[in-house]
N, C-alpha and C. Protein backbone atom coordinates (compact mmCIF):
# COMPACT_ATOMS: atom_id res chain seq x y z
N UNK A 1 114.77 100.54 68.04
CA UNK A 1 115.68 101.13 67.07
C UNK A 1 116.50 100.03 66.43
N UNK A 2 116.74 100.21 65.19
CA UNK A 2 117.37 99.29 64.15
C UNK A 2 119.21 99.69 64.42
N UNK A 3 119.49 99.05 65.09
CA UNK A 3 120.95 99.01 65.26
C UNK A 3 121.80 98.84 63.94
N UNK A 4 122.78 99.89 63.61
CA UNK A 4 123.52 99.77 62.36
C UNK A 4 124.85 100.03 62.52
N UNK A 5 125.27 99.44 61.51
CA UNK A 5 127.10 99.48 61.70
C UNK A 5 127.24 101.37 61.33
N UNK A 6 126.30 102.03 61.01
CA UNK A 6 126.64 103.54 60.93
C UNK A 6 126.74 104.15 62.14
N UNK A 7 125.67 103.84 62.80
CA UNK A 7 125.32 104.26 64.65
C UNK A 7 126.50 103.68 65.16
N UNK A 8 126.83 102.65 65.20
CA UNK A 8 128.16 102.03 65.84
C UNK A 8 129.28 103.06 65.50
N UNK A 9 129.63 103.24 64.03
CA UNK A 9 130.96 104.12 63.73
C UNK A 9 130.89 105.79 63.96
N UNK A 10 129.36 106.14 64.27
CA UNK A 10 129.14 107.44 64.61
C UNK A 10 129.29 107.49 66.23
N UNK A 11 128.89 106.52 66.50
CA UNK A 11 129.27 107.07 68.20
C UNK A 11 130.64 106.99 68.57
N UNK A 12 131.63 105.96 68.09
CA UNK A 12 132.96 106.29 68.00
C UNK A 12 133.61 106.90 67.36
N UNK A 13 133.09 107.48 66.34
CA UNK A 13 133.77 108.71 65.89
C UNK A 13 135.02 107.89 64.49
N UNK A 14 134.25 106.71 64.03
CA UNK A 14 135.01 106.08 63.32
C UNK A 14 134.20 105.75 61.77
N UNK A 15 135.07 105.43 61.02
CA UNK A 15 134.40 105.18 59.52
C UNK A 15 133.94 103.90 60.26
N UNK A 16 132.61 103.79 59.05
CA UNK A 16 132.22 102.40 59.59
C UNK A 16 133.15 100.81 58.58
N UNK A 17 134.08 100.92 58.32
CA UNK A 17 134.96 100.15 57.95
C UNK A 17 136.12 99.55 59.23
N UNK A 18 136.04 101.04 59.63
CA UNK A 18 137.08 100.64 60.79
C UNK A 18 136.09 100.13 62.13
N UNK A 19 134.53 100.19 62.29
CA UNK A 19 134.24 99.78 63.30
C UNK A 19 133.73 98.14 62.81
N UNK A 20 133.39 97.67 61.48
CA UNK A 20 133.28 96.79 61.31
C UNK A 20 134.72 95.32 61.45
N UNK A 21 135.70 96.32 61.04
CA UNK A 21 137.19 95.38 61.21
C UNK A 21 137.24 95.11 63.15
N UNK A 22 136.98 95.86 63.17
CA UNK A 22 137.82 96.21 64.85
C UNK A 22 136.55 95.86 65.89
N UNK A 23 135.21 96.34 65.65
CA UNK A 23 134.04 96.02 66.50
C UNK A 23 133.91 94.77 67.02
N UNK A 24 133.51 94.43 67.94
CA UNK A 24 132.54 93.28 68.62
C UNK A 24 131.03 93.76 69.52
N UNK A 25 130.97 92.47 70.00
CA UNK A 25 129.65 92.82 70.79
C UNK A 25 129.39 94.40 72.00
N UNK A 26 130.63 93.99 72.30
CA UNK A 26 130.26 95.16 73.65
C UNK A 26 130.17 96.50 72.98
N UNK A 27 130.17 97.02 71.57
CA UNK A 27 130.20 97.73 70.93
C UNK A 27 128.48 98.06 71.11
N UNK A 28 128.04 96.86 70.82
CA UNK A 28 126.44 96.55 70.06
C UNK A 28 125.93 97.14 71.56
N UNK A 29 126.11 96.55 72.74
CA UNK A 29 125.77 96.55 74.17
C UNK A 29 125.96 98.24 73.95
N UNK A 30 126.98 98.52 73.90
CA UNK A 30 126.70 100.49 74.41
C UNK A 30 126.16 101.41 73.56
N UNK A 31 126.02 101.00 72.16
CA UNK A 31 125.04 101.62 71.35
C UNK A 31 123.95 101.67 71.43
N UNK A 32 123.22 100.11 72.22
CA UNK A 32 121.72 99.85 72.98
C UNK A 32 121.80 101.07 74.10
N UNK A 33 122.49 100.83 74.96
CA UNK A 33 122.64 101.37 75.91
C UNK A 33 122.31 102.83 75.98
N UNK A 34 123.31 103.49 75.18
CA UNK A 34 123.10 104.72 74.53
C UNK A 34 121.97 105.37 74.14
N UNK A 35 121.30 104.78 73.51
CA UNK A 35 119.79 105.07 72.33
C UNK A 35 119.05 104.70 73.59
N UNK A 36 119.12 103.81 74.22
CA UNK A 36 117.97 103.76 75.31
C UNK A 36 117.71 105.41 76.66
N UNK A 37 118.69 105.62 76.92
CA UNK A 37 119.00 106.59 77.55
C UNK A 37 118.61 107.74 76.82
N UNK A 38 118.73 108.01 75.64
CA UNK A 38 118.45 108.93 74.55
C UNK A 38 116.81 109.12 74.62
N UNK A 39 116.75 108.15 74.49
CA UNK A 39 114.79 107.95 74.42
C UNK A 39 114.52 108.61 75.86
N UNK A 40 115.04 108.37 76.63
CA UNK A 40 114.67 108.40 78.14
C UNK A 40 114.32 109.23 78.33
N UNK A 41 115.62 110.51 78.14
CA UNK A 41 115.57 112.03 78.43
C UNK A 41 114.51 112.09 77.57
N UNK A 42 113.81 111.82 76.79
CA UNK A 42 113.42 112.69 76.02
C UNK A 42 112.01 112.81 76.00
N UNK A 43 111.23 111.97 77.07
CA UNK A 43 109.85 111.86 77.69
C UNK A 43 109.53 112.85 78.46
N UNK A 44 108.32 112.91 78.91
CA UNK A 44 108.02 113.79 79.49
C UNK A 44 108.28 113.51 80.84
N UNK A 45 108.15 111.61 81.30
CA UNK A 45 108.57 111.75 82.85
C UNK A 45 110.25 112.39 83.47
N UNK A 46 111.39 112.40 82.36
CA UNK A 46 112.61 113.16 82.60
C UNK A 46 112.26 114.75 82.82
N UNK A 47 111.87 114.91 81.52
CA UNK A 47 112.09 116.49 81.24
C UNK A 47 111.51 117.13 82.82
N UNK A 48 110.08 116.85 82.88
CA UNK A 48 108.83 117.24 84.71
C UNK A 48 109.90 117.02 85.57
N UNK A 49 110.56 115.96 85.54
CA UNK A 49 111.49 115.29 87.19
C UNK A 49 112.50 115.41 86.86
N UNK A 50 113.34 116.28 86.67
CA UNK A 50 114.58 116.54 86.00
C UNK A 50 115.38 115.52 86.26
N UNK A 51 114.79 114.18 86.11
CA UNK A 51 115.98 112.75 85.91
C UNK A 51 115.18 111.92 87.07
N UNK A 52 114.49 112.70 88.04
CA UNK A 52 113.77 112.13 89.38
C UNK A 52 112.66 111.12 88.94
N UNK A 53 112.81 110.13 89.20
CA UNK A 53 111.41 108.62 89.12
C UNK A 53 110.22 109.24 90.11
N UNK A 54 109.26 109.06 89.90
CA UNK A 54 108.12 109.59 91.01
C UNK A 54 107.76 108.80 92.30
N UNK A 55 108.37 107.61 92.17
CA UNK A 55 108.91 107.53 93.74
C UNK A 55 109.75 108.10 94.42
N UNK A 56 111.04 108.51 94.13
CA UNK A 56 111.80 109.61 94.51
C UNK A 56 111.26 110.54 94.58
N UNK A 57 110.50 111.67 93.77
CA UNK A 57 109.79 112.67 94.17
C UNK A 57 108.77 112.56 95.45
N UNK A 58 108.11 111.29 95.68
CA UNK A 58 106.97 111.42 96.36
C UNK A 58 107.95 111.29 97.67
N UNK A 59 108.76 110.48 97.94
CA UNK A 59 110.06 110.38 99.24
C UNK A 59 110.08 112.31 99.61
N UNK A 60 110.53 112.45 98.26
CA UNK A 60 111.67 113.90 98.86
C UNK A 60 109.97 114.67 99.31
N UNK A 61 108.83 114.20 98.71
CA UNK A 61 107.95 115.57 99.44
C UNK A 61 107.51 114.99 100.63
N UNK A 62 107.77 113.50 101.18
CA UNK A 62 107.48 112.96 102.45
C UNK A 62 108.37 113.24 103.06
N UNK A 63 110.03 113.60 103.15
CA UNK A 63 110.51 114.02 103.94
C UNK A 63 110.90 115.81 104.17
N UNK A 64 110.03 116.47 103.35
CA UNK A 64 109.89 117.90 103.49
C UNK A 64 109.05 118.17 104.47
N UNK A 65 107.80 117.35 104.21
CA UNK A 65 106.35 117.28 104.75
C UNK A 65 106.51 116.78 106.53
N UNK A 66 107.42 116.12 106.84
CA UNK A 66 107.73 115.67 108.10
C UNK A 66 109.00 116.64 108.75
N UNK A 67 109.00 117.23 108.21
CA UNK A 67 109.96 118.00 108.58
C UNK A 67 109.48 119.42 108.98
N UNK A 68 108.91 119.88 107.88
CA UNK A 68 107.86 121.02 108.37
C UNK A 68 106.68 120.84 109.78
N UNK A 69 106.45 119.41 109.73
CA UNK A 69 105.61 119.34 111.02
C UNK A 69 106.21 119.38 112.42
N UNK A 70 107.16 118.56 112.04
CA UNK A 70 108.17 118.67 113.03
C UNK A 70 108.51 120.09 113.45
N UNK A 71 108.99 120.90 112.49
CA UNK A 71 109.29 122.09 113.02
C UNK A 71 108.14 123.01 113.57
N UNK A 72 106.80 122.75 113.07
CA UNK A 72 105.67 123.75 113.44
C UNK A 72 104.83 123.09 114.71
N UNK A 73 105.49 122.17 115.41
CA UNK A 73 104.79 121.43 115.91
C UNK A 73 103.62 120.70 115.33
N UNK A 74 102.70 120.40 114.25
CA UNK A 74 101.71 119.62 113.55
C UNK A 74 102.39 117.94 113.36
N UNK A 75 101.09 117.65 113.45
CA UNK A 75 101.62 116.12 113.21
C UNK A 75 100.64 115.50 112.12
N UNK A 76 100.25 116.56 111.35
CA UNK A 76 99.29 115.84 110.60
C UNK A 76 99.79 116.56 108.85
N UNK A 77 99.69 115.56 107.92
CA UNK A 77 100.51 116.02 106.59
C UNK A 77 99.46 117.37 105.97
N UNK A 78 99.76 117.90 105.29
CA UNK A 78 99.52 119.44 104.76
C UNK A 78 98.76 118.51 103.72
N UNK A 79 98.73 117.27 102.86
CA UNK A 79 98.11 116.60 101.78
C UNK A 79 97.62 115.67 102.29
N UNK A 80 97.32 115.30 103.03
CA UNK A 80 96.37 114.15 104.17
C UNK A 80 95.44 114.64 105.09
């Protein structure tokens, strides 16, 4: 994304006169920041894992999966 002094004065809620007088870098840093995160949600790996990375998912079904054995007495995984 093409970073602009408009995106800068729209995310603060400022004319872009006043973010050009008053702006610096760390401005530029959270507007990246911002738009990156933006993109993020907006894949399909967010939307499926409601924010969850698929290592985290595969954890939380390894410790469901050991847990259920545990409780049924089995020692062998339900996907193995």
């Amino acid at each position: 994304m093409l970073i602009s002094l408009d995106n800068v004065a729209q995310r603060y809620g400022v004319l872009p006169s006043v973010a050009l007088q008053q702006g610096n870098t760390i401005d530029l840093l959270v507007l990246h920041t911002a738009s990156k995160y933006n993109e993020w949600t907006q894949t399909d790996e967010y939307k499926n894992n409601k924010g969850h990375t698929t290592n985290e998912l595969q954890k939380m079904l390894e410790r469901t999966t050991l847990k259920n054995a545990k409780n049924t007495g089995q020692n062998k995984s339900v996907f193995g």
